[in-house]
Every structure is written in structure tokens, then in C-alpha cells.
PDB file of N, CA and C in Angstrom:
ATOM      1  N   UNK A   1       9.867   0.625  -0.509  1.00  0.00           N
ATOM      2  CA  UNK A   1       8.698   0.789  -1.348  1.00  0.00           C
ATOM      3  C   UNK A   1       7.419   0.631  -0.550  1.00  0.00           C
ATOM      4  N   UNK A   2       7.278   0.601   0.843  1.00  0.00           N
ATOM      5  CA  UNK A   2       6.471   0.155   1.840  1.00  0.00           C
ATOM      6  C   UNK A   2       6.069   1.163   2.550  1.00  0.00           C
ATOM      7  N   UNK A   3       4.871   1.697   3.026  1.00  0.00           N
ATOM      8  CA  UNK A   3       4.897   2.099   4.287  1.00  0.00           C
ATOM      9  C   UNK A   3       3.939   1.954   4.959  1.00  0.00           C
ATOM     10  N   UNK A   4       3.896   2.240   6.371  1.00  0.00           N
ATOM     11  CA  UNK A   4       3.156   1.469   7.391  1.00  0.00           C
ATOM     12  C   UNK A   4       2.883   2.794   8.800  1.00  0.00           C
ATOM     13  N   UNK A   5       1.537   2.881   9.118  1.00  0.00           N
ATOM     14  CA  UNK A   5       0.703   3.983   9.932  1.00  0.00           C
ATOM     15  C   UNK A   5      -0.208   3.231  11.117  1.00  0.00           C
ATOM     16  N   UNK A   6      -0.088   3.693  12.145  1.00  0.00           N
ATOM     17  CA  UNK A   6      -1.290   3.822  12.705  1.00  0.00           C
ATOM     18  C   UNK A   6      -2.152   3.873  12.621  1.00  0.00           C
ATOM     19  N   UNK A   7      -3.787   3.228  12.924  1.00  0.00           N
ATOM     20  CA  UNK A   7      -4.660   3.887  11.629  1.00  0.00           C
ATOM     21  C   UNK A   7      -5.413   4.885  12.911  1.00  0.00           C
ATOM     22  N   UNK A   8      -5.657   5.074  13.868  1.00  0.00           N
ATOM     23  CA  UNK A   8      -6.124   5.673  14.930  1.00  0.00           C
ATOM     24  C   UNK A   8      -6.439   7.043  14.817  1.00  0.00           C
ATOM     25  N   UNK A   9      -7.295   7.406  14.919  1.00  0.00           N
ATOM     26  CA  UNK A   9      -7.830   9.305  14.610  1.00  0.00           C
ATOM     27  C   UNK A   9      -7.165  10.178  15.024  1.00  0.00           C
ATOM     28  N   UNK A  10      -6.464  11.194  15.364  1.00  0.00           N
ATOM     29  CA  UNK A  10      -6.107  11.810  16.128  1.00  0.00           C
ATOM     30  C   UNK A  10      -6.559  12.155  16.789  1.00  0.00           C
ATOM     31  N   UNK A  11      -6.575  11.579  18.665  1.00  0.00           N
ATOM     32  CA  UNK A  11      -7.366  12.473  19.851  1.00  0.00           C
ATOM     33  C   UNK A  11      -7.820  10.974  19.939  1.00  0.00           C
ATOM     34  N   UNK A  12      -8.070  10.051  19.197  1.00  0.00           N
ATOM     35  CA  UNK A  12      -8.666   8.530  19.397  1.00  0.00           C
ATOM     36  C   UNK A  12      -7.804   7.545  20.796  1.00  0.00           C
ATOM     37  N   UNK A  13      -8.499   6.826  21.663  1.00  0.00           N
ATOM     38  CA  UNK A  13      -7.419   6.114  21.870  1.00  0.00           C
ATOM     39  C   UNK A  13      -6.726   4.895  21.480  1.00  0.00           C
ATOM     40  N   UNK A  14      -5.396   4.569  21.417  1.00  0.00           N
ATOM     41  CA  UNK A  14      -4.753   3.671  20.774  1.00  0.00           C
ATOM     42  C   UNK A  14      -5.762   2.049  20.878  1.00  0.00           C
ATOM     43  N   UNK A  15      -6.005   2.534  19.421  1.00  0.00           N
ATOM     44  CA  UNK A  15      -6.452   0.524  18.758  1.00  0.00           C
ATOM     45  C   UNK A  15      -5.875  -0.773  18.300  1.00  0.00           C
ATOM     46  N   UNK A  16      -4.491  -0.502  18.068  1.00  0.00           N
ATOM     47  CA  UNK A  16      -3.691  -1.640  17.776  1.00  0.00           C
ATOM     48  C   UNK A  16      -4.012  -1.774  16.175  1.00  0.00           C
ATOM     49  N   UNK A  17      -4.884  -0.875  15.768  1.00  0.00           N
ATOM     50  CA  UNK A  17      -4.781  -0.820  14.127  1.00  0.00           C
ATOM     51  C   UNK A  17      -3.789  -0.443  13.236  1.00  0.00           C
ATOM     52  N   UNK A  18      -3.453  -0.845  12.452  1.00  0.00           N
ATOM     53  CA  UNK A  18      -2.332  -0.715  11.416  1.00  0.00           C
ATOM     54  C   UNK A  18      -2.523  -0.952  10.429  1.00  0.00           C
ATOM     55  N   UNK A  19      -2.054   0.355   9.197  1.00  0.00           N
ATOM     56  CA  UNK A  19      -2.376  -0.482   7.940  1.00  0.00           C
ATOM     57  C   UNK A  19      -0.876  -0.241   7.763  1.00  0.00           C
ATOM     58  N   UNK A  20      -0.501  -1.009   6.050  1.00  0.00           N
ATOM     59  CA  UNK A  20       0.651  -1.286   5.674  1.00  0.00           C
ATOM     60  C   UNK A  20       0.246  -1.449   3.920  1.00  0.00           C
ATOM     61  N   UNK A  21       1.061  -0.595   3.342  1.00  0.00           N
ATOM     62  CA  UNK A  21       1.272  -0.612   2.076  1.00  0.00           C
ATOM     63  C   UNK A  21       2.526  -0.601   1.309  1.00  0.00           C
ATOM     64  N   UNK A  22       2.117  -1.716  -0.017  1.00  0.00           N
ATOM     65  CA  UNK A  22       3.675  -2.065  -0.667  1.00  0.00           C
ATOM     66  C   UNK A  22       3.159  -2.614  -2.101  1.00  0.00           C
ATOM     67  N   UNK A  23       3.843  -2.844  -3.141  1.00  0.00           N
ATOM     68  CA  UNK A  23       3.818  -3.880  -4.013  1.00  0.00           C
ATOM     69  C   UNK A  23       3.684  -5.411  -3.252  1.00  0.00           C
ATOM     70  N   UNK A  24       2.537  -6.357  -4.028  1.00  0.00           N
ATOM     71  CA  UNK A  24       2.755  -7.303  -3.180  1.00  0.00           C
ATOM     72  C   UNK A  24       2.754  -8.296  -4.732  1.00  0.00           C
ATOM     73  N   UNK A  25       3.743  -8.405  -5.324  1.00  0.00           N
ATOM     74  CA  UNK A  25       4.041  -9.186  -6.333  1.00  0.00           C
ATOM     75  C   UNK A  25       5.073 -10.514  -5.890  1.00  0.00           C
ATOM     76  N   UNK A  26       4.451 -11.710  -6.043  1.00  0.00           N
ATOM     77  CA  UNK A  26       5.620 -12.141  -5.987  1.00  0.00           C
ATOM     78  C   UNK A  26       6.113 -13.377  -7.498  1.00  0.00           C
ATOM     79  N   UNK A  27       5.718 -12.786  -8.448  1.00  0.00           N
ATOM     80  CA  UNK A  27       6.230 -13.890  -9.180  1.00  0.00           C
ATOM     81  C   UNK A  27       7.587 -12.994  -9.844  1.00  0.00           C
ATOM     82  N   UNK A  28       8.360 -13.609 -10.054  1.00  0.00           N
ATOM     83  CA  UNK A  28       9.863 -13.056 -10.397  1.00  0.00           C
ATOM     84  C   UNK A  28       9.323 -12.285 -12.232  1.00  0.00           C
ATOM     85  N   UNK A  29       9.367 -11.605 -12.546  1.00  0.00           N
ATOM     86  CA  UNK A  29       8.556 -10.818 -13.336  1.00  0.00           C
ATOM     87  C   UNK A  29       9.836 -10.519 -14.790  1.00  0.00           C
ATOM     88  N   UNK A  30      11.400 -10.085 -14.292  1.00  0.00           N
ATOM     89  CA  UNK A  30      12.186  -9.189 -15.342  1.00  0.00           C
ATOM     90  C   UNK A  30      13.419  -9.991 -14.443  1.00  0.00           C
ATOM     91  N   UNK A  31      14.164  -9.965 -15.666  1.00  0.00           N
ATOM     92  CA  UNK A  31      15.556 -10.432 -15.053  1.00  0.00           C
ATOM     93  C   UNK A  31      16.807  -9.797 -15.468  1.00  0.00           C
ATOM     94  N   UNK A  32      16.989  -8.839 -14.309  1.00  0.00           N
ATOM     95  CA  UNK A  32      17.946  -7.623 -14.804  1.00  0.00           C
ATOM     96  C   UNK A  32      19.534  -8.707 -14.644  1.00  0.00           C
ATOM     97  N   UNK A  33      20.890  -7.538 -14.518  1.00  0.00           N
ATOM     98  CA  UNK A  33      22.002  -8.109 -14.786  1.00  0.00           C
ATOM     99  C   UNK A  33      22.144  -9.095 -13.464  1.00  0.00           C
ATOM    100  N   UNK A  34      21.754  -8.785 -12.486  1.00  0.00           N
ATOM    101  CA  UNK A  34      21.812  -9.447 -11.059  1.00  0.00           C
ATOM    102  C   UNK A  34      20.827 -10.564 -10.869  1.00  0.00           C
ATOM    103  N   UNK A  35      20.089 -10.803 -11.827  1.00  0.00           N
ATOM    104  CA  UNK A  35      19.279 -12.498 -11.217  1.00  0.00           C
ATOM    105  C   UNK A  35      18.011 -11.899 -11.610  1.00  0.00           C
ATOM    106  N   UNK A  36      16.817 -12.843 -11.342  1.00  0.00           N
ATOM    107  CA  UNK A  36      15.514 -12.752 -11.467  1.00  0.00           C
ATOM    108  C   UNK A  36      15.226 -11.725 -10.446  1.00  0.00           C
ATOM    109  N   UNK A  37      14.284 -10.794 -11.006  1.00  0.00           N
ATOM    110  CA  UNK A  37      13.636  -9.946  -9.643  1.00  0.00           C
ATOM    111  C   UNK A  37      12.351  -9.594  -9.664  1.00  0.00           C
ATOM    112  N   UNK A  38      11.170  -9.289  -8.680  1.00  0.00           N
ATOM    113  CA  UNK A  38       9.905  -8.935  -8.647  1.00  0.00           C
ATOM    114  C   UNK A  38       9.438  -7.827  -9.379  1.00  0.00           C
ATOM    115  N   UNK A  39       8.325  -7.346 -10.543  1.00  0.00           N
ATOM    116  CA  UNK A  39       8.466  -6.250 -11.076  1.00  0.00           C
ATOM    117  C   UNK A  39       7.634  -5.511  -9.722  1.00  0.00           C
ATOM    118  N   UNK A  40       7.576  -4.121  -9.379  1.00  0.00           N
ATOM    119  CA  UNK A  40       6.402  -3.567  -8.562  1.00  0.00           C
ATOM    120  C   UNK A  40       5.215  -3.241  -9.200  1.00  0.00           C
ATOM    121  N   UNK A  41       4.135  -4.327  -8.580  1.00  0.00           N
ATOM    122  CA  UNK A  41       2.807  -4.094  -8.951  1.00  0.00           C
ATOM    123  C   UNK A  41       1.906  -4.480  -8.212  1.00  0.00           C
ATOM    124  N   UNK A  42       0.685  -4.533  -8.133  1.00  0.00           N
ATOM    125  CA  UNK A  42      -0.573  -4.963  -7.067  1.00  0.00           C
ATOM    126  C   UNK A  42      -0.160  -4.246  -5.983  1.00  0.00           C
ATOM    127  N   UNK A  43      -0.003  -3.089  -5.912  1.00  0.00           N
ATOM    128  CA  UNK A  43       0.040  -2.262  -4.525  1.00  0.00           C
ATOM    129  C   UNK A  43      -0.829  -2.892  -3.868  1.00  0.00           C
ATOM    130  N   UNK A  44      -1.337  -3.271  -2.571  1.00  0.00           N
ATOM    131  CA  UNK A  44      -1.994  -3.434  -1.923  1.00  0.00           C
ATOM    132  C   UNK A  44      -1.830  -3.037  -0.475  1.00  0.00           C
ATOM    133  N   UNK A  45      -3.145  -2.449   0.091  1.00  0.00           N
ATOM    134  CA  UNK A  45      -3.339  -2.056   1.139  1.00  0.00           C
ATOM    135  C   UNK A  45      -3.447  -3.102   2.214  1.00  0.00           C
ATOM    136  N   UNK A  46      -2.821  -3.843   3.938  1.00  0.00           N
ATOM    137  CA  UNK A  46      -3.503  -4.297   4.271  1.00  0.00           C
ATOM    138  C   UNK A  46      -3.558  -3.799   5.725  1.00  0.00           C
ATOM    139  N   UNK A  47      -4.842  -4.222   6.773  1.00  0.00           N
ATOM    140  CA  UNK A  47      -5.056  -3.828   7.929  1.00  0.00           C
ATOM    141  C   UNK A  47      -4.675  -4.935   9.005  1.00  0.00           C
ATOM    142  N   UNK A  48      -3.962  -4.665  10.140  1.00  0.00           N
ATOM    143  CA  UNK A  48      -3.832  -5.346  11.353  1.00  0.00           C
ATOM    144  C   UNK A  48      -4.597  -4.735  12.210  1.00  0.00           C
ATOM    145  N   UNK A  49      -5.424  -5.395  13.466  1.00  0.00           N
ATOM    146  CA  UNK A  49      -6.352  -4.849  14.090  1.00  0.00           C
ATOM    147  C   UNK A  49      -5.767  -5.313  15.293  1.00  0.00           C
ATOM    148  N   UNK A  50      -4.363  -6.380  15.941  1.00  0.00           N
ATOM    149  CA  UNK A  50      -4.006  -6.345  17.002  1.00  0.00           C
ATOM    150  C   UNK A  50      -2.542  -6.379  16.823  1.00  0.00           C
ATOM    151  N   UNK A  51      -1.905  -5.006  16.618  1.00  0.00           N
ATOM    152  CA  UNK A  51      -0.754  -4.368  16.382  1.00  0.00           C
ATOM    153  C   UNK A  51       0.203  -4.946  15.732  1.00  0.00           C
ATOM    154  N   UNK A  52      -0.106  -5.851  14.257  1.00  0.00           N
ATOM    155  CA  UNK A  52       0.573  -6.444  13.785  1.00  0.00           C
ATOM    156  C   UNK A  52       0.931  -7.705  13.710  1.00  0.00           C
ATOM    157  N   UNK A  53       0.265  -8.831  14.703  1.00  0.00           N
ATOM    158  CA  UNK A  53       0.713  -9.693  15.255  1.00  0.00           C
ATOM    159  C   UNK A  53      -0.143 -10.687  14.079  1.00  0.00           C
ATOM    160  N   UNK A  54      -0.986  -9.809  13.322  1.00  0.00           N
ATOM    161  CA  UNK A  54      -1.588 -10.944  12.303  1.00  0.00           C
ATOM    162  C   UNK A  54      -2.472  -9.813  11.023  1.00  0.00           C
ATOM    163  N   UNK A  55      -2.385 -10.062  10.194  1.00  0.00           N
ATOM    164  CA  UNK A  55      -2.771  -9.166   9.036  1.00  0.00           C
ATOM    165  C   UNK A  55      -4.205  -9.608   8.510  1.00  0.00           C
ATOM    166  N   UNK A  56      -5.090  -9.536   8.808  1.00  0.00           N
ATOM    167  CA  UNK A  56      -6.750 -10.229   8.629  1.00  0.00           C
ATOM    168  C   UNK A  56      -7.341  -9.953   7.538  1.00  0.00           C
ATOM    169  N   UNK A  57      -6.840  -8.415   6.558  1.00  0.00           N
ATOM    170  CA  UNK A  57      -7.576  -7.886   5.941  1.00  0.00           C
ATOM    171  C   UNK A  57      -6.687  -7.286   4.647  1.00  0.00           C
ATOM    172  N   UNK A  58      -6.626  -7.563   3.455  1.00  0.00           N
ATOM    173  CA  UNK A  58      -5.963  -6.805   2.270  1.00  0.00           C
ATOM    174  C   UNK A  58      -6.760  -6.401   1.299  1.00  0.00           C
ATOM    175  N   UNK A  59      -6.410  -5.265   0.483  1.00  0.00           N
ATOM    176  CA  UNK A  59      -7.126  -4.992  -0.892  1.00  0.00           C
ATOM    177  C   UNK A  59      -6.468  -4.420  -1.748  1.00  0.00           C
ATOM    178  N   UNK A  60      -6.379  -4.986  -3.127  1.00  0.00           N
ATOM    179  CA  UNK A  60      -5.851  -4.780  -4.366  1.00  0.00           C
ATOM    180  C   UNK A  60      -5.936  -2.800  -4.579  1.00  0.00           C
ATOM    181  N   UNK A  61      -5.284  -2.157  -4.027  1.00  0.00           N
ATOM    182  CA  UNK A  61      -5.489  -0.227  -4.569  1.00  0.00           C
ATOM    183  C   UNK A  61      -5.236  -0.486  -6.136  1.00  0.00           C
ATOM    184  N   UNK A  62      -3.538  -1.039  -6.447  1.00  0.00           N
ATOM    185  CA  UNK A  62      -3.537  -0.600  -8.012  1.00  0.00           C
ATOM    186  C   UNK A  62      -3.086  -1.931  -8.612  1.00  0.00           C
ATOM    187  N   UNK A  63      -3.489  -2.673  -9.422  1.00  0.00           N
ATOM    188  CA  UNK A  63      -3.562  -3.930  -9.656  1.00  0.00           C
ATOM    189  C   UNK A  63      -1.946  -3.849 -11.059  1.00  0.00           C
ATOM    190  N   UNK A  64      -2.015  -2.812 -11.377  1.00  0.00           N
ATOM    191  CA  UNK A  64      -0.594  -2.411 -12.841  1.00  0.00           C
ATOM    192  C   UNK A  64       0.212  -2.270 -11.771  1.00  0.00           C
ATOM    193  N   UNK A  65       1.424  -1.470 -12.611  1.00  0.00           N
ATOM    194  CA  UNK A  65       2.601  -1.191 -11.968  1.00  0.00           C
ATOM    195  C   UNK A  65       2.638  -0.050 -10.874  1.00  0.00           C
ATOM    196  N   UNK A  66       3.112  -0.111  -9.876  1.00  0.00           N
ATOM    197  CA  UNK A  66       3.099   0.836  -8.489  1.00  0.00           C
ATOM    198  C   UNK A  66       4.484   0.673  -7.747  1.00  0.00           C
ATOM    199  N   UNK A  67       4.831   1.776  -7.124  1.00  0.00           N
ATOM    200  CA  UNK A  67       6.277   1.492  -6.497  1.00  0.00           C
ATOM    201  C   UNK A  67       5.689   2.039  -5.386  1.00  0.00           C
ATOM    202  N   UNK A  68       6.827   3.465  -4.797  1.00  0.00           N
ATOM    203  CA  UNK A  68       6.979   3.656  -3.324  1.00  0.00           C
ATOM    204  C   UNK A  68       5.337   4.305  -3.235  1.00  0.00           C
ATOM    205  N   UNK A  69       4.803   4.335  -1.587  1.00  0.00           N
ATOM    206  CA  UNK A  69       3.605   4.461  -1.361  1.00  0.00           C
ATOM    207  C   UNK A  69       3.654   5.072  -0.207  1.00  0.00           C
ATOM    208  N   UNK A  70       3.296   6.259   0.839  1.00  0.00           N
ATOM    209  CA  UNK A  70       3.398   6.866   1.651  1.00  0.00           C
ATOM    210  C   UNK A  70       1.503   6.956   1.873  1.00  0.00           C
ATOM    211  N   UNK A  71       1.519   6.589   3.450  1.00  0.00           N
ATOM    212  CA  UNK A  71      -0.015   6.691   4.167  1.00  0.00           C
ATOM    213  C   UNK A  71       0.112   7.770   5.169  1.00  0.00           C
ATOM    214  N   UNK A  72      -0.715   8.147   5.317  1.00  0.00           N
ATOM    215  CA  UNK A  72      -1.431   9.363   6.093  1.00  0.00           C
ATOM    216  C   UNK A  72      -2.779   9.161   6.637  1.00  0.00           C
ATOM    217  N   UNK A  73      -3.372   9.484   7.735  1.00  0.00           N
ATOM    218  CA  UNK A  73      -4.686   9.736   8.180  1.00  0.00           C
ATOM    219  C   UNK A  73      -4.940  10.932   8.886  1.00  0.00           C
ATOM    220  N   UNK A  74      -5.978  11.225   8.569  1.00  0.00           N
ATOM    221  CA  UNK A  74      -6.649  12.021   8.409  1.00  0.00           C
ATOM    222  C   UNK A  74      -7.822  12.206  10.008  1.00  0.00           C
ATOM    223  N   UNK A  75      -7.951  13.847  10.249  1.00  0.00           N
ATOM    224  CA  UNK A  75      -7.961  13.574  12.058  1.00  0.00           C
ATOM    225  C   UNK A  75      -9.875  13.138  11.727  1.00  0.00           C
ATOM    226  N   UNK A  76     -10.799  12.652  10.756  1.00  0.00           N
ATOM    227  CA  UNK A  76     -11.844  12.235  10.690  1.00  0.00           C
ATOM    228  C   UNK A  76     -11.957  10.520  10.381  1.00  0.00           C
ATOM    229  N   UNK A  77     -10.605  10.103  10.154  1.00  0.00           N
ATOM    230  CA  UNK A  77     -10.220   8.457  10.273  1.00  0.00           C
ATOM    231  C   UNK A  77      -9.756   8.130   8.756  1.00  0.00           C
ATOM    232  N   UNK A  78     -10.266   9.212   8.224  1.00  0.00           N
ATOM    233  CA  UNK A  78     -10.027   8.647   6.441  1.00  0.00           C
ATOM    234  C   UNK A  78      -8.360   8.591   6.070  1.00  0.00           C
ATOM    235  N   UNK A  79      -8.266   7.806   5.558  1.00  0.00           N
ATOM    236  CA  UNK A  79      -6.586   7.090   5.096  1.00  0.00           C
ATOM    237  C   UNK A  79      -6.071   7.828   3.863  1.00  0.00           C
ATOM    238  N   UNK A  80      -5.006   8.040   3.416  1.00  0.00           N
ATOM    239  CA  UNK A  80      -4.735   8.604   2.158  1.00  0.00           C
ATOM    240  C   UNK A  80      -2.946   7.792   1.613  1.00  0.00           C
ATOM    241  N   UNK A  81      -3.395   7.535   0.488  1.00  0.00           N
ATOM    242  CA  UNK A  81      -2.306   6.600   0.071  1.00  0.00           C
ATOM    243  C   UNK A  81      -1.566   7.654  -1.404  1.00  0.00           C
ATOM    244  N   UNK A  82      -0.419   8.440  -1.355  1.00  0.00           N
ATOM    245  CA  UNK A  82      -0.192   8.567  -2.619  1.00  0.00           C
ATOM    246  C   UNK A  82       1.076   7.634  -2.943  1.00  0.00           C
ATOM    247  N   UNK A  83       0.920   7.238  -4.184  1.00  0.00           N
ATOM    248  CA  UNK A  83       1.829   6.437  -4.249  1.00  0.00           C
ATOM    249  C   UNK A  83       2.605   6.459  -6.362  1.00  0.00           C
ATOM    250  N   UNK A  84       2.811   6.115  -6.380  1.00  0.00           N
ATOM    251  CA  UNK A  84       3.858   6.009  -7.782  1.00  0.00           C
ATOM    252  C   UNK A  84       2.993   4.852  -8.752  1.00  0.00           C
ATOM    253  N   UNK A  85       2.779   5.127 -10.481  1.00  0.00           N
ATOM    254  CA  UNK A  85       2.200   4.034 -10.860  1.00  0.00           C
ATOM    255  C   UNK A  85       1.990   4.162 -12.379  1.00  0.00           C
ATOM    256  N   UNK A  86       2.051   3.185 -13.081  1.00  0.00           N
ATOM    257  CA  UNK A  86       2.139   3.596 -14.813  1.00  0.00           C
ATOM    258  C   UNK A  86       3.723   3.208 -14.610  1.00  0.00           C
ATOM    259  N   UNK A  87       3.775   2.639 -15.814  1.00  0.00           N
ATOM    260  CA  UNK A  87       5.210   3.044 -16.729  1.00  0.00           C
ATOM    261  C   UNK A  87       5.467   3.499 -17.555  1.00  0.00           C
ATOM    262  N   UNK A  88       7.108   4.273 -18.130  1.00  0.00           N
ATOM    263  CA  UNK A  88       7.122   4.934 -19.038  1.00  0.00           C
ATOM    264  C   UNK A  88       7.798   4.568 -20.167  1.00  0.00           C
ATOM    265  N   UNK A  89       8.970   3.521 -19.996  1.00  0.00           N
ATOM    266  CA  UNK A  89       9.670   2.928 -20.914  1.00  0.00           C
ATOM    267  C   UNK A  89      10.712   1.918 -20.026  1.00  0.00           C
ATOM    268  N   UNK A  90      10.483   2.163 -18.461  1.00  0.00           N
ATOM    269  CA  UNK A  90      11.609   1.152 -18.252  1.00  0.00           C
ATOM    270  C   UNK A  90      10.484   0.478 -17.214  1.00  0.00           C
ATOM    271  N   UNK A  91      11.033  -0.142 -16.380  1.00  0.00           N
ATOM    272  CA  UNK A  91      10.794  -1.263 -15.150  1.00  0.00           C
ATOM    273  C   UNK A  91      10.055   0.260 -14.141  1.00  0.00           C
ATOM    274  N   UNK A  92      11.241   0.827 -14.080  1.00  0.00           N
ATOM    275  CA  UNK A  92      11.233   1.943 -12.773  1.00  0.00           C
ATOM    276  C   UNK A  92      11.050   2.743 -13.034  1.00  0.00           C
ATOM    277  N   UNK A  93      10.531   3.238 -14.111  1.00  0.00           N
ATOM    278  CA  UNK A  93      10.213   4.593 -14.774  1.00  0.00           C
ATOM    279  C   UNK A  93       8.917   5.201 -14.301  1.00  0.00           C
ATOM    280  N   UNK A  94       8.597   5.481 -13.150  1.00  0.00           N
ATOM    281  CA  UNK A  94       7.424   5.986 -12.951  1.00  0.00           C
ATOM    282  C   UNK A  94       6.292   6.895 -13.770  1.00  0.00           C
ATOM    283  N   UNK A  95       4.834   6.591 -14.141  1.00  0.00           N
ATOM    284  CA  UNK A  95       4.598   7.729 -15.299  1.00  0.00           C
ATOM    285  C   UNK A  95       3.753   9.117 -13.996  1.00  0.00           C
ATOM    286  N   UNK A  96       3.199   8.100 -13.267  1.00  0.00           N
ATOM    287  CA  UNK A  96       2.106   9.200 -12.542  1.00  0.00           C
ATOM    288  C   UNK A  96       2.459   8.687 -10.685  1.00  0.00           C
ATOM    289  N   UNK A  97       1.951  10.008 -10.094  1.00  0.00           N
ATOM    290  CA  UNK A  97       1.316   9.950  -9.046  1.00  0.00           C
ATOM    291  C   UNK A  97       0.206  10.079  -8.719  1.00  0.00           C
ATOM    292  N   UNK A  98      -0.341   8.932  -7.475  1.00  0.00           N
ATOM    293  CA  UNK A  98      -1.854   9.194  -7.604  1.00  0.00           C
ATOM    294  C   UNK A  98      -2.119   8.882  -6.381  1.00  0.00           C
ATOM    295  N   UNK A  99      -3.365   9.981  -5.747  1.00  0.00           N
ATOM    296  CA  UNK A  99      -3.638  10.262  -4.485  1.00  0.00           C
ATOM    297  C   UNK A  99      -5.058   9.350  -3.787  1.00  0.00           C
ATOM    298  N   UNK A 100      -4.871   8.331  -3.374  1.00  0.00           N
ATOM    299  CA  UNK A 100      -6.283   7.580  -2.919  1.00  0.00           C
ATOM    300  C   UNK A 100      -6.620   7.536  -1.562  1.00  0.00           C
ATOM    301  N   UNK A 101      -7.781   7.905  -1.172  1.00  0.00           N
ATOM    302  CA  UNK A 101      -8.650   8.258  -0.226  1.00  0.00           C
ATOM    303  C   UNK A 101      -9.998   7.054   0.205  1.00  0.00           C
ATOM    304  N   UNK A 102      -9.491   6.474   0.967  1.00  0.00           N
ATOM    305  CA  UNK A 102     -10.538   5.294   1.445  1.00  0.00           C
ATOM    306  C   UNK A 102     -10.372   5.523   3.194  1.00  0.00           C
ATOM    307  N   UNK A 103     -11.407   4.083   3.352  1.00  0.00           N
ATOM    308  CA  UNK A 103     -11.434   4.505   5.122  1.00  0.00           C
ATOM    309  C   UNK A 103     -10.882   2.802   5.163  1.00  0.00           C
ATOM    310  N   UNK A 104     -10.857   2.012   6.570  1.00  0.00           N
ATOM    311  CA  UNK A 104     -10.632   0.896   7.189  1.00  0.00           C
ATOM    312  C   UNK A 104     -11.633   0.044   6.623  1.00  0.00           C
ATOM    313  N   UNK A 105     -12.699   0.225   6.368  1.00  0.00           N
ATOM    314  CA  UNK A 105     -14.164  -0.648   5.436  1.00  0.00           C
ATOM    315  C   UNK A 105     -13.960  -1.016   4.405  1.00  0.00           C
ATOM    316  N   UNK A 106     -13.369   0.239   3.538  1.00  0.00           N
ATOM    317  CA  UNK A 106     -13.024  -0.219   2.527  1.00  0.00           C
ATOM    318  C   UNK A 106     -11.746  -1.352   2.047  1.00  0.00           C
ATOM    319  N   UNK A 107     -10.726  -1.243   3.230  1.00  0.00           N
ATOM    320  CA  UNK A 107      -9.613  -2.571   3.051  1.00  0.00           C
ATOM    321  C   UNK A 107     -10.272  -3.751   3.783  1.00  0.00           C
ATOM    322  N   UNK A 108     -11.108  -3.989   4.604  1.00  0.00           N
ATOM    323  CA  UNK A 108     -12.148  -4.737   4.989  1.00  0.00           C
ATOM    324  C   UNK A 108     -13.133  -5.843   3.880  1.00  0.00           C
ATOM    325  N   UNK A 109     -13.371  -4.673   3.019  1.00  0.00           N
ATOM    326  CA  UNK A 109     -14.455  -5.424   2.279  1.00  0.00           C
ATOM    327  C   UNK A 109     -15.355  -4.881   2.729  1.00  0.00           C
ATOM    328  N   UNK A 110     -15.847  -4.455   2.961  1.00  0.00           N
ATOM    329  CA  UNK A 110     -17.374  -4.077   3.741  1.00  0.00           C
ATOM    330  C   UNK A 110     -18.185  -2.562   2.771  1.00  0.00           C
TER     331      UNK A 110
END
């Protein structure tokens, strides 16, 4: 339900930037036949600026329900997150996809 990019321009040279996106829920939410489990929600975006070795920077993208999330950048630096979100009647029932477009500032705060 995660995924994780380079954030570097294309033609840029390597920065040790990384972002990483996932559900970052952790209170045990639904308790299917197998035990308590996390529902997926609070997608959040976050940035590493020395190749992972420490995560400095996060931001709330979809605060409801969100599952799998695929990143991309863009050869002008801009990030693109589409990812899964809404429900429809179950846990995993995805209702929508939705395409978000921010830069490194914006998971910053800035």
C-alpha cells in the first residue's frame, strides 16, 4: 500500500531525497476474522533529505480512507501521488481515484 521515489529532477544530480507514501494509521480500527487490524487512512506523504537514514518531514494528503498510492516526478521537480480513497460499503472497497500534484515545500511545510 506504500510507495517510495527519488525525488531528484530528471538530468538533476543525485540528492539523497526521498519521498515515501502509505496509510499511516496506527490505531487498530476493524476487527476482521484474523485479529484486530489497521483501517487505511491518513495517507501521508513523507520526505528524507539524506537517503532515508531519517524522515524530517510528513504531511497529512488524505486524512479519510486511502489505500495503495503510486509517486511519480515530474522532469520540472513537481511530485504526483495517485492513490485510492472514499469507501463504498466495505473496509476495502475503494470509491475513487485521485490524482495530487504538490512539490517538496509543500511536504515541508513551507
Amino acid at each position: 500500500m506504500a510507495s517510495l521515489i527519488r525525488a531528484d529532477a530528471p538530468g538533476e544530480a543525485p540528492t539523497g531525497r526521498l519521498v515515501f507514501a502509505n496509510p499511516a494509521n496506527l490505531e487498530k480500527d476493524f476487527a476482521p476474522a484474523s485479529g484486530p487490524a489497521r483501517a487505511r487512512k491518513n495517507l501521508t506523504v513523507r520526505l528524507s533529505e539524506d537517503d532515508g537514514r531519517t524522515w524530517s518531514h510528513s504531511r497529512v494528503l488524505e486524512p479519510g480512507p486511502a489505500g495503495y498510492s503510486d509517486l511519480a516526478v515530474l522532469p520540472d521537480g513537481t511530485i504526483l501521488c495517485l492513490y485510492e480513497c472514499g469507501v463504498v460499503d466495505r473496509m476495502y472497497d475503494d470509491k475513487y481515484l485521485r490524482l495530487a500534484r504538490f512539490g517538496l515545500d509543500w511536504v515541508r511545510g513551507a
